[in-house]
N, C-alpha and C. Protein backbone atom coordinates (compact mmCIF):
# COMPACT_ATOMS: atom_id res chain seq x y z
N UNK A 1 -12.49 26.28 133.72
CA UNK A 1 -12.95 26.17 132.36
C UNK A 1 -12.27 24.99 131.69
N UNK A 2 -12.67 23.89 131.82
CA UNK A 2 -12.14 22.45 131.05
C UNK A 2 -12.12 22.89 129.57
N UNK A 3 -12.97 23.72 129.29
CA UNK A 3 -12.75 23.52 127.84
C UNK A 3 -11.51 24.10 126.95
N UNK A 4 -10.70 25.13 127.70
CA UNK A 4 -9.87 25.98 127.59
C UNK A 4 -8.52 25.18 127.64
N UNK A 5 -8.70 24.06 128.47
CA UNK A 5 -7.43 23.39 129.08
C UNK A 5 -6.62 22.82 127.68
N UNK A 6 -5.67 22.84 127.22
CA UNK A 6 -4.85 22.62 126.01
C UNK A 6 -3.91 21.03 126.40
N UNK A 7 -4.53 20.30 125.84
CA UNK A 7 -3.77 18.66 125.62
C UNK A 7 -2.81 18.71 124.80
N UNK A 8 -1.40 19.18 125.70
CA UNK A 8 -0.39 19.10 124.86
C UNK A 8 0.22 17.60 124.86
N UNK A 9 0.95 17.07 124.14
CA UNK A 9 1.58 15.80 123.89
C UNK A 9 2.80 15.80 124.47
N UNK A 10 3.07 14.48 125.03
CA UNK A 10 3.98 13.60 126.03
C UNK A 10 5.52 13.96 124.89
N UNK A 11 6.59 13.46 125.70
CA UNK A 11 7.56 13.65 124.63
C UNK A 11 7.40 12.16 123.87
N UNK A 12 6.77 10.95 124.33
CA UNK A 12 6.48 10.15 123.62
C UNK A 12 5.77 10.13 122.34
N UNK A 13 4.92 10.79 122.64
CA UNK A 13 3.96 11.20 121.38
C UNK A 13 4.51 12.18 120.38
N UNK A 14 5.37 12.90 120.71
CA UNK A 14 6.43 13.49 120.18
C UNK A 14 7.38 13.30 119.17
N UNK A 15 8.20 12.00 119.80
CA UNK A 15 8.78 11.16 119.33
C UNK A 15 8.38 10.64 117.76
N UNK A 16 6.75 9.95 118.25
CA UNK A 16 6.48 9.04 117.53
C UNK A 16 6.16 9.87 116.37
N UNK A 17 5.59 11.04 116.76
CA UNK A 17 4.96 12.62 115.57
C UNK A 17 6.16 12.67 114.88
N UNK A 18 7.66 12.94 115.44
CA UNK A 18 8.74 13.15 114.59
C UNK A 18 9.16 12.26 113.78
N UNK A 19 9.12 11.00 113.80
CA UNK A 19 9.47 9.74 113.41
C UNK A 19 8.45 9.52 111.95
N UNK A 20 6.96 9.87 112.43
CA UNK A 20 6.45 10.21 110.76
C UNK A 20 6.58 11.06 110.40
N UNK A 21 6.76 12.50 110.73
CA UNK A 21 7.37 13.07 109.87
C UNK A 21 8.56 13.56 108.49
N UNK A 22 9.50 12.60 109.78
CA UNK A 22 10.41 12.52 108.72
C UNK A 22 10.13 11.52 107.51
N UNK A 23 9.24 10.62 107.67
CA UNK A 23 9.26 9.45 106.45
C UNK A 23 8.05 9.85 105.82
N UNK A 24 6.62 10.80 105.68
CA UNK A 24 5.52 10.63 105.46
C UNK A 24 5.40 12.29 105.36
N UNK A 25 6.47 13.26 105.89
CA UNK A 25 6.04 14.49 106.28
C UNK A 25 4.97 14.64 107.47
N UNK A 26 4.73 15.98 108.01
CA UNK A 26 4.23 16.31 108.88
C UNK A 26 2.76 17.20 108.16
N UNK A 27 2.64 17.55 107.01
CA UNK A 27 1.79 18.28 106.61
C UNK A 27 0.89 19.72 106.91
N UNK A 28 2.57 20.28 107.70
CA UNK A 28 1.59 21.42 108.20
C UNK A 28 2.14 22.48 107.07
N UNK A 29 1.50 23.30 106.99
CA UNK A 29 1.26 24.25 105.47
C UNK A 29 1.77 25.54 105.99
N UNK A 30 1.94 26.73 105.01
CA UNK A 30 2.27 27.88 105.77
C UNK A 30 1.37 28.55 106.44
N UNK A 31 0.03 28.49 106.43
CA UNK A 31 -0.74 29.50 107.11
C UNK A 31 -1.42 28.85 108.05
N UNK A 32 -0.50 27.79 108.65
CA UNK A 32 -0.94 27.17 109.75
C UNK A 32 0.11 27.82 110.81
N UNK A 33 1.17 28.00 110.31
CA UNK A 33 2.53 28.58 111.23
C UNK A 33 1.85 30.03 111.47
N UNK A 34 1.07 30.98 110.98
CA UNK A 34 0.97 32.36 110.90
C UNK A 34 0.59 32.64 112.34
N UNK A 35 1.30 33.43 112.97
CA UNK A 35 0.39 33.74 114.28
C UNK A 35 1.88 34.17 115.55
N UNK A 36 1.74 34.36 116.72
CA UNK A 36 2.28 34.25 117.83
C UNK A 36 2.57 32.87 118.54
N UNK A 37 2.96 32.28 118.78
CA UNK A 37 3.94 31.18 119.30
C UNK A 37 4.76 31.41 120.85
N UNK A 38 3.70 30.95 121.81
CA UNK A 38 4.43 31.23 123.63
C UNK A 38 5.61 29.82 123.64
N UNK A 39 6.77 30.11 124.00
CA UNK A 39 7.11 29.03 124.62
C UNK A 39 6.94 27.90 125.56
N UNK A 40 6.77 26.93 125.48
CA UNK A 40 5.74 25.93 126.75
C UNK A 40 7.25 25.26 127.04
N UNK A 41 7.92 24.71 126.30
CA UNK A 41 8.65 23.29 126.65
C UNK A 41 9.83 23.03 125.91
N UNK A 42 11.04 22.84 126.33
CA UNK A 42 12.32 22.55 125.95
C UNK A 42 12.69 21.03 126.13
N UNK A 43 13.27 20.26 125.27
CA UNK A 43 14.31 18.61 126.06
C UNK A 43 15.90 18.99 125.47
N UNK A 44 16.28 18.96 126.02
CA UNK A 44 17.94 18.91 125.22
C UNK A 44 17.34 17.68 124.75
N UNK A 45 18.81 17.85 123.65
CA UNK A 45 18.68 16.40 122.52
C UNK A 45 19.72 15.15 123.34
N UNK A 46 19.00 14.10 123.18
CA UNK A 46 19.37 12.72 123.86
C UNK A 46 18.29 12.80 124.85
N UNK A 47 17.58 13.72 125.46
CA UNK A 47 17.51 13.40 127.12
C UNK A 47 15.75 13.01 126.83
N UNK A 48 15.11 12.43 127.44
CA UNK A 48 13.72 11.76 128.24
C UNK A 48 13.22 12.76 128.92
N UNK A 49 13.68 13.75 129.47
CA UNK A 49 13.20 14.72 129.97
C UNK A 49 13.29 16.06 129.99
N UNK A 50 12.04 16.58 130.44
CA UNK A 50 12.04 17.99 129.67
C UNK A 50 13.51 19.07 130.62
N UNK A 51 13.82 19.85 129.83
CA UNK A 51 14.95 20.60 130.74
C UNK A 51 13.77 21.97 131.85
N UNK A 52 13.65 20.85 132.64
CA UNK A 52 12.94 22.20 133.52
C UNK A 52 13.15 23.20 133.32
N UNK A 53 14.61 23.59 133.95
CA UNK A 53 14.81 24.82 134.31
C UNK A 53 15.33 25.96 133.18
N UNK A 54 15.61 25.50 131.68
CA UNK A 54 15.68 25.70 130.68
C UNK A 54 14.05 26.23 130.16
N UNK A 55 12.74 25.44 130.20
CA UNK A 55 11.61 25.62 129.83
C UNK A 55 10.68 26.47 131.10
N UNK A 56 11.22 26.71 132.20
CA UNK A 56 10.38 27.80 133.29
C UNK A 56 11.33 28.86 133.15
N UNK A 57 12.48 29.10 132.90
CA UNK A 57 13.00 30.29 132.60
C UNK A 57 12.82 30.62 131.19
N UNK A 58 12.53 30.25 129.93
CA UNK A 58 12.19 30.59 128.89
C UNK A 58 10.51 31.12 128.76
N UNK A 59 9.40 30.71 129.70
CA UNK A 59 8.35 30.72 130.01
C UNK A 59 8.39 31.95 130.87
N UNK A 60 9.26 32.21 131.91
CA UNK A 60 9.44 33.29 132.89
C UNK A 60 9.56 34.57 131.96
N UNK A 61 10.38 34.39 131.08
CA UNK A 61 10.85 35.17 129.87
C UNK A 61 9.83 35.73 128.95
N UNK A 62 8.64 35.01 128.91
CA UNK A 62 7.76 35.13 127.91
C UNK A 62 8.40 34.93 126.44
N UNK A 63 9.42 33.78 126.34
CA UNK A 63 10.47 34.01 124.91
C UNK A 63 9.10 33.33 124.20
N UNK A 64 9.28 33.69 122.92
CA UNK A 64 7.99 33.79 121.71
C UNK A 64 8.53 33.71 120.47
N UNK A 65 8.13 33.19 119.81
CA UNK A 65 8.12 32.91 117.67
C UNK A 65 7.12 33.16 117.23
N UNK A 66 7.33 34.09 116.49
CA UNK A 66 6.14 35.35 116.04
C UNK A 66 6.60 34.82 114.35
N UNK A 67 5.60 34.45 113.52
CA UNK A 67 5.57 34.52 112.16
C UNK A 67 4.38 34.96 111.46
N UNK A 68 5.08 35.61 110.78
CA UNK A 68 4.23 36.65 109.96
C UNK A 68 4.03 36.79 108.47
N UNK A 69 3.55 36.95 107.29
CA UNK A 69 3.42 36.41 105.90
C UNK A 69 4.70 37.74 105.99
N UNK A 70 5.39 37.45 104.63
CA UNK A 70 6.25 38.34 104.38
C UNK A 70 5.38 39.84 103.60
N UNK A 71 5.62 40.26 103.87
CA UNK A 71 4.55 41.76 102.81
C UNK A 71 4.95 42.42 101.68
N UNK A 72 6.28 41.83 102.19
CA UNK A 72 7.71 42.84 100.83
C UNK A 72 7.21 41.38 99.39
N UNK A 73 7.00 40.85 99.90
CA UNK A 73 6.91 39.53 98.55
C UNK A 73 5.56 38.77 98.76
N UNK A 74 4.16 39.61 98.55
CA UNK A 74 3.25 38.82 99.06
C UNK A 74 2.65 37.48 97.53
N UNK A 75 3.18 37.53 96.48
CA UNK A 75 3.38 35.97 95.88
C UNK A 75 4.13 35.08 96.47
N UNK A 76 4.81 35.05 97.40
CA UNK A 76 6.04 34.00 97.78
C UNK A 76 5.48 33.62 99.14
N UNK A 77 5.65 32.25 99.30
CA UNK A 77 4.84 31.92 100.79
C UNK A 77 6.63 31.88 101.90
N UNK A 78 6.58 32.97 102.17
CA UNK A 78 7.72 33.48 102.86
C UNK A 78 7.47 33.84 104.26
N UNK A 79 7.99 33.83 104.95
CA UNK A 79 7.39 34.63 106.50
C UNK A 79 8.38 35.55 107.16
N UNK A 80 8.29 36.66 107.50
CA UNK A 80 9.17 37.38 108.90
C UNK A 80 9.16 36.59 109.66
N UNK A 81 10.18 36.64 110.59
CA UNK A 81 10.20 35.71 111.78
C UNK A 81 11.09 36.40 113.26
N UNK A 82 10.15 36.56 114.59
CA UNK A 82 10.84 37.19 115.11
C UNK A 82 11.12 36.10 116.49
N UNK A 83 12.21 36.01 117.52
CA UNK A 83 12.06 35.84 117.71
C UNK A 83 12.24 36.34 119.15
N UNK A 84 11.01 36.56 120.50
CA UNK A 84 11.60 37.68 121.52
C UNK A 84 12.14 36.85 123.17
N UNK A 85 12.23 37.97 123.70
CA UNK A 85 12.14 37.01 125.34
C UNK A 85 11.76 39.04 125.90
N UNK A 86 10.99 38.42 126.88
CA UNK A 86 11.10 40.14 128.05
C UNK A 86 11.45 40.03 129.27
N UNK A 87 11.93 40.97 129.98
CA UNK A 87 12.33 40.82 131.12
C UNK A 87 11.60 41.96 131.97
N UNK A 88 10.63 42.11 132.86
CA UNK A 88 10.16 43.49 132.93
C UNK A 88 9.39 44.30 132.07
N UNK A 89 10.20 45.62 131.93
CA UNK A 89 10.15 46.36 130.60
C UNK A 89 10.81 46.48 129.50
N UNK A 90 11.85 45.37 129.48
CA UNK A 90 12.96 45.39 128.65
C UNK A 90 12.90 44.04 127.92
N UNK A 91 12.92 44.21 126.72
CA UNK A 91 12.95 43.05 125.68
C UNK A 91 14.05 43.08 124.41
N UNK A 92 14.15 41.86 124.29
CA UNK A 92 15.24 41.51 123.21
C UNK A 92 14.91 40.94 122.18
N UNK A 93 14.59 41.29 120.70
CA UNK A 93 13.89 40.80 119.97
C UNK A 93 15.00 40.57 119.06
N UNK A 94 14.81 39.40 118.10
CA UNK A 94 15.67 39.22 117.14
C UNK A 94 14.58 39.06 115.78
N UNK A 95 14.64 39.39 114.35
CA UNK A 95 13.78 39.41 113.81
C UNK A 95 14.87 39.28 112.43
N UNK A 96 13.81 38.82 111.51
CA UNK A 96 14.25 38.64 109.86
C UNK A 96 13.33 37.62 108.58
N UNK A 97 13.91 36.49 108.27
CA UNK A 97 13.13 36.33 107.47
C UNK A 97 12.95 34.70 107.32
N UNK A 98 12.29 33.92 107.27
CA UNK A 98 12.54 32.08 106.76
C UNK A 98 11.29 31.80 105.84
N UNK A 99 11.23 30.58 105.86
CA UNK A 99 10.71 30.02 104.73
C UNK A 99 10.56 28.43 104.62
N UNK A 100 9.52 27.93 104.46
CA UNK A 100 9.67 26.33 104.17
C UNK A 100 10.19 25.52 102.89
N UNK A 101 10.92 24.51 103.87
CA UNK A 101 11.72 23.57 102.52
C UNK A 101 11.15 22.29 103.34
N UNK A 102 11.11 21.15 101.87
CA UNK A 102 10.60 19.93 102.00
C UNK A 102 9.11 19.52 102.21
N UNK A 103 9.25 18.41 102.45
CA UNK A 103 7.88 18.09 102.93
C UNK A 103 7.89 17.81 104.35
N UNK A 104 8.81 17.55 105.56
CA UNK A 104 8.97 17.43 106.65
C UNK A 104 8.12 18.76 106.60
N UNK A 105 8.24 19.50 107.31
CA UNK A 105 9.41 20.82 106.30
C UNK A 105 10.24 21.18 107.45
N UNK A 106 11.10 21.67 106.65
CA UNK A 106 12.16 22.82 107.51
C UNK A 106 12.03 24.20 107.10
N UNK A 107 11.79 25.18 108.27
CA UNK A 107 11.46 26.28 108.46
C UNK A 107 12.92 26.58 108.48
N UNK A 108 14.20 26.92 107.75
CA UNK A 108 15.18 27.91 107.42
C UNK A 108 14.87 29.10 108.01
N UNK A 109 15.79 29.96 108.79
CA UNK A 109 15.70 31.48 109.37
C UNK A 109 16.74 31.92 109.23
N UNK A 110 16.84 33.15 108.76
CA UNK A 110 17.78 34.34 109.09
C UNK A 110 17.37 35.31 109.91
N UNK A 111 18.17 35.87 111.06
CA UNK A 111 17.98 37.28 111.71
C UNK A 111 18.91 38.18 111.13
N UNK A 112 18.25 39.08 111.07
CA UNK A 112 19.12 40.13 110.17
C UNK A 112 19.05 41.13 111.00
N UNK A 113 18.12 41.53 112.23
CA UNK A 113 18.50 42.89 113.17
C UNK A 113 18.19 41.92 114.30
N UNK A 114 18.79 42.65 115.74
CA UNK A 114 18.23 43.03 116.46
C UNK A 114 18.23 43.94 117.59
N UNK A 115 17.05 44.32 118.62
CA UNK A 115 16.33 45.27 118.76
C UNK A 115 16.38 44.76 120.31
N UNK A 116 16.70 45.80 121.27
CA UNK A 116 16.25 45.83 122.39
C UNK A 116 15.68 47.72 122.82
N UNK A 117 14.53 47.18 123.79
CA UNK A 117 14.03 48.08 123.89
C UNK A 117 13.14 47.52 125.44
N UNK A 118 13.18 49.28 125.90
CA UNK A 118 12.39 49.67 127.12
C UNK A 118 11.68 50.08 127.20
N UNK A 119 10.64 49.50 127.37
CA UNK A 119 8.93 49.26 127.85
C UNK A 119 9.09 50.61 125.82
N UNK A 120 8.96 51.35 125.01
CA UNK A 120 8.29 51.43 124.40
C UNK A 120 9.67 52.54 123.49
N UNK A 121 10.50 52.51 124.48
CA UNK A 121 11.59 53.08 123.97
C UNK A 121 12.94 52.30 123.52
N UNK A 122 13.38 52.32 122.17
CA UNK A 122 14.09 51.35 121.13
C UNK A 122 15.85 52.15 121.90
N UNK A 123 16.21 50.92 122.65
CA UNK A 123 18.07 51.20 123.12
C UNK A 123 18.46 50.94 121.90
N UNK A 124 18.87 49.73 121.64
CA UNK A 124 19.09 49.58 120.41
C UNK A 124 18.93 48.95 118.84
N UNK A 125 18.95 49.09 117.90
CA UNK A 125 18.34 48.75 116.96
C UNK A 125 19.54 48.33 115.85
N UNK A 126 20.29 46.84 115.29
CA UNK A 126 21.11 46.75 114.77
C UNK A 126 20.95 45.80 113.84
N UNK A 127 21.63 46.08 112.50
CA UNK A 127 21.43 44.98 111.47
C UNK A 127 22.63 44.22 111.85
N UNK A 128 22.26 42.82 111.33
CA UNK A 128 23.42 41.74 111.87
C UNK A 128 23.58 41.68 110.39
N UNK A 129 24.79 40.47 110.65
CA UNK A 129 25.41 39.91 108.94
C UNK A 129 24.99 38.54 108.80
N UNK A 130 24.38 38.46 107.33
CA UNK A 130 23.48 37.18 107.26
C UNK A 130 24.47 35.99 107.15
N UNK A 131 24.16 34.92 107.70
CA UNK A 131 24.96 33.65 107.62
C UNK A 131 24.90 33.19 106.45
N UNK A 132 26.00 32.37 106.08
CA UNK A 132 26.19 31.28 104.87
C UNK A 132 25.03 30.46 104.92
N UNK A 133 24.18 30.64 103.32
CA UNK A 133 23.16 29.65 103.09
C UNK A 133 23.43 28.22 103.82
N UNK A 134 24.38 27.79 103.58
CA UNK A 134 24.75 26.10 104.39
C UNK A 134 24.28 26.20 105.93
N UNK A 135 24.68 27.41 106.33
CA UNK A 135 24.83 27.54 107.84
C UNK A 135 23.83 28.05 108.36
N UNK A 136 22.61 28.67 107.93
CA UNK A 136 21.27 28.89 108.18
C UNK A 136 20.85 28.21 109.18
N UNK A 137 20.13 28.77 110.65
CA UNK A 137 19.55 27.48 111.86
C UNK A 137 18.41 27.44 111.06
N UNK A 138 17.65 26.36 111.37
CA UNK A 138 16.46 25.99 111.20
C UNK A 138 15.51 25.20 112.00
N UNK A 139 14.32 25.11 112.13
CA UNK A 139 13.38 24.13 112.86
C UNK A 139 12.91 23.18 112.00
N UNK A 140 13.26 22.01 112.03
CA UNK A 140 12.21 20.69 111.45
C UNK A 140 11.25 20.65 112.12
N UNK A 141 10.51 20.81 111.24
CA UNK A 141 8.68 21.14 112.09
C UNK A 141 8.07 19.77 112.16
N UNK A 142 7.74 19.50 113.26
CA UNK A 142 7.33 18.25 113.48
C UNK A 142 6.00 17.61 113.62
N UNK A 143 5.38 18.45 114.18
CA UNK A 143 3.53 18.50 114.55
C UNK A 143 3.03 19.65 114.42
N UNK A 144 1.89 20.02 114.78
CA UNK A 144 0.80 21.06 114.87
C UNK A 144 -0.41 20.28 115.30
N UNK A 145 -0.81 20.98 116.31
CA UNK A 145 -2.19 20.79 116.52
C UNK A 145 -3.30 20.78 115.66
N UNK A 146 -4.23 19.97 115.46
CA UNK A 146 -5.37 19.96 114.29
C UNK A 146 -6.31 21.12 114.58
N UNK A 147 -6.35 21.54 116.00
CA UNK A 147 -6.70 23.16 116.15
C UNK A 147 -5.63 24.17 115.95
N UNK A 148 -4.37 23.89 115.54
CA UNK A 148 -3.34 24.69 116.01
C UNK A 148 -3.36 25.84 117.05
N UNK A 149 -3.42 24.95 118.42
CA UNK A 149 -3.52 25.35 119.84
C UNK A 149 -1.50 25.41 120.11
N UNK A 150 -0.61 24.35 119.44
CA UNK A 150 0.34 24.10 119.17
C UNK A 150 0.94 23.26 118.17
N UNK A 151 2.40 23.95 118.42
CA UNK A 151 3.41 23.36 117.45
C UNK A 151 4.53 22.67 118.29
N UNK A 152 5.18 21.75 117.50
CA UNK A 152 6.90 21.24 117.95
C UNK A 152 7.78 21.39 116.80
N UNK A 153 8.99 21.42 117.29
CA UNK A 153 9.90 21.35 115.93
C UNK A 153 10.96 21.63 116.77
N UNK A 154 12.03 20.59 116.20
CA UNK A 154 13.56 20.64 116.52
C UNK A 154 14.23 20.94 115.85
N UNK A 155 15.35 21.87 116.50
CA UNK A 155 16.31 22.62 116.40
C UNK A 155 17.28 22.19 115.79
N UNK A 156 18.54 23.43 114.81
CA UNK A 156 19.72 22.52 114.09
C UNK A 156 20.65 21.88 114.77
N UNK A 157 20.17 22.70 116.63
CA UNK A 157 21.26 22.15 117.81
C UNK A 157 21.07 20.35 118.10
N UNK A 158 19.27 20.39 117.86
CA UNK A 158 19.31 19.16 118.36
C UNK A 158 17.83 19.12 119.33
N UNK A 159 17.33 20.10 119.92
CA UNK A 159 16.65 20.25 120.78
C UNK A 159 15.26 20.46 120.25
N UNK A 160 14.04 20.04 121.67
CA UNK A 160 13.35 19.33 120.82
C UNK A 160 12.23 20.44 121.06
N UNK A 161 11.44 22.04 120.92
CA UNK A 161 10.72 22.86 121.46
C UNK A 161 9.17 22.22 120.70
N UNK A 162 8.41 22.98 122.15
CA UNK A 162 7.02 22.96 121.92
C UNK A 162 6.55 24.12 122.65
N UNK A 163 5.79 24.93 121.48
CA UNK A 163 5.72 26.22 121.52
C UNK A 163 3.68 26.01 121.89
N UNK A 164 2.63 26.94 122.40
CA UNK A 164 1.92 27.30 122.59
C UNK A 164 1.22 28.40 121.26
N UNK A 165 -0.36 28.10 121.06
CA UNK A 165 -0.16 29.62 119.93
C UNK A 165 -0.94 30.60 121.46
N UNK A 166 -0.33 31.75 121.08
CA UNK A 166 -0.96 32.99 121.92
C UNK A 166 -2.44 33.36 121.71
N UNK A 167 -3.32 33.53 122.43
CA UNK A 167 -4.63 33.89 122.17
C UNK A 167 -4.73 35.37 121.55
């Protein structure tokens, strides 16, 4: 099925997507982020190439960025944000709350629980302690697909992800 096949972008094209972003913004809006998010692709920061074995074990994982409109504040363009990996029947979800700043933008997150659980049964379920506003991770969102088939956006580490949307 050619038509199905998803033209994701080079880290060149990447590059060049991040580079206007930061000076022009990226213009992706909040209800373009709304949805499920598969992991496709990792680079550590500095490197030309993708971290293989970093992006087939995160893929092996099924790790995912799930954003969701917030419901507790539906005037505020706010989102839940979870983020999981599975192993089997066993998954590790981290979940809480972010939000866009700027015109790049930066997607700001807090996790405030998380949750592992087997195949449908919750081991454990824990609220964390929220970080110092300063110290908040975040994604500088960099592209989106004009179908939003995908997204990129780098990390406060440095690193550069390109996520898949889930069907």
């Amino acid at each position: 099925m050619e038509g199905n096949r998803l033209n994701l972008p080079s880290l060149d094209k990447l590059k060049e997507l991040e580079k206007s972003a930061r000076v022009d913004g990226s213009g992706i809006e909040f209800g373009s982020l709304l949805g499920l998010w598969k992991f496709n692709s990792v680079w550590k920061q500095g490197s030309d190439s993708e971290d293989s074995i970093s992006s087939t074990l995160l893929q092996v994982l099924s790790a995912s960025l799930e954003l969701r409109k917030d419901t507790q504040n539906p005037e505020e363009e706010k989102f839940t944000i979870a983020n999981a990996i599975k192993f089997g029947l066993l998954t590790l979800r981290f979940s809480g709350y972010a939000n866009l700043e700027r015109k790049q933008p930066l997607l700001p997150f807090c996790f405030d629980c998380i949750q592992i659980k087997l195949a449908s049964l919750t081991i454990l379920n824990r609220s964390l302690p929220a970080p110092d506003q300063k110290k908040r991770p975040f994604f500088a969102l960099i592209a989106i697909d004009q179908n939003g088939k995908w997204l990129s956006a780098r990390g406060k580490g440095g690193g550069l992800a390109l996520w898949v949307k889930d069907k």
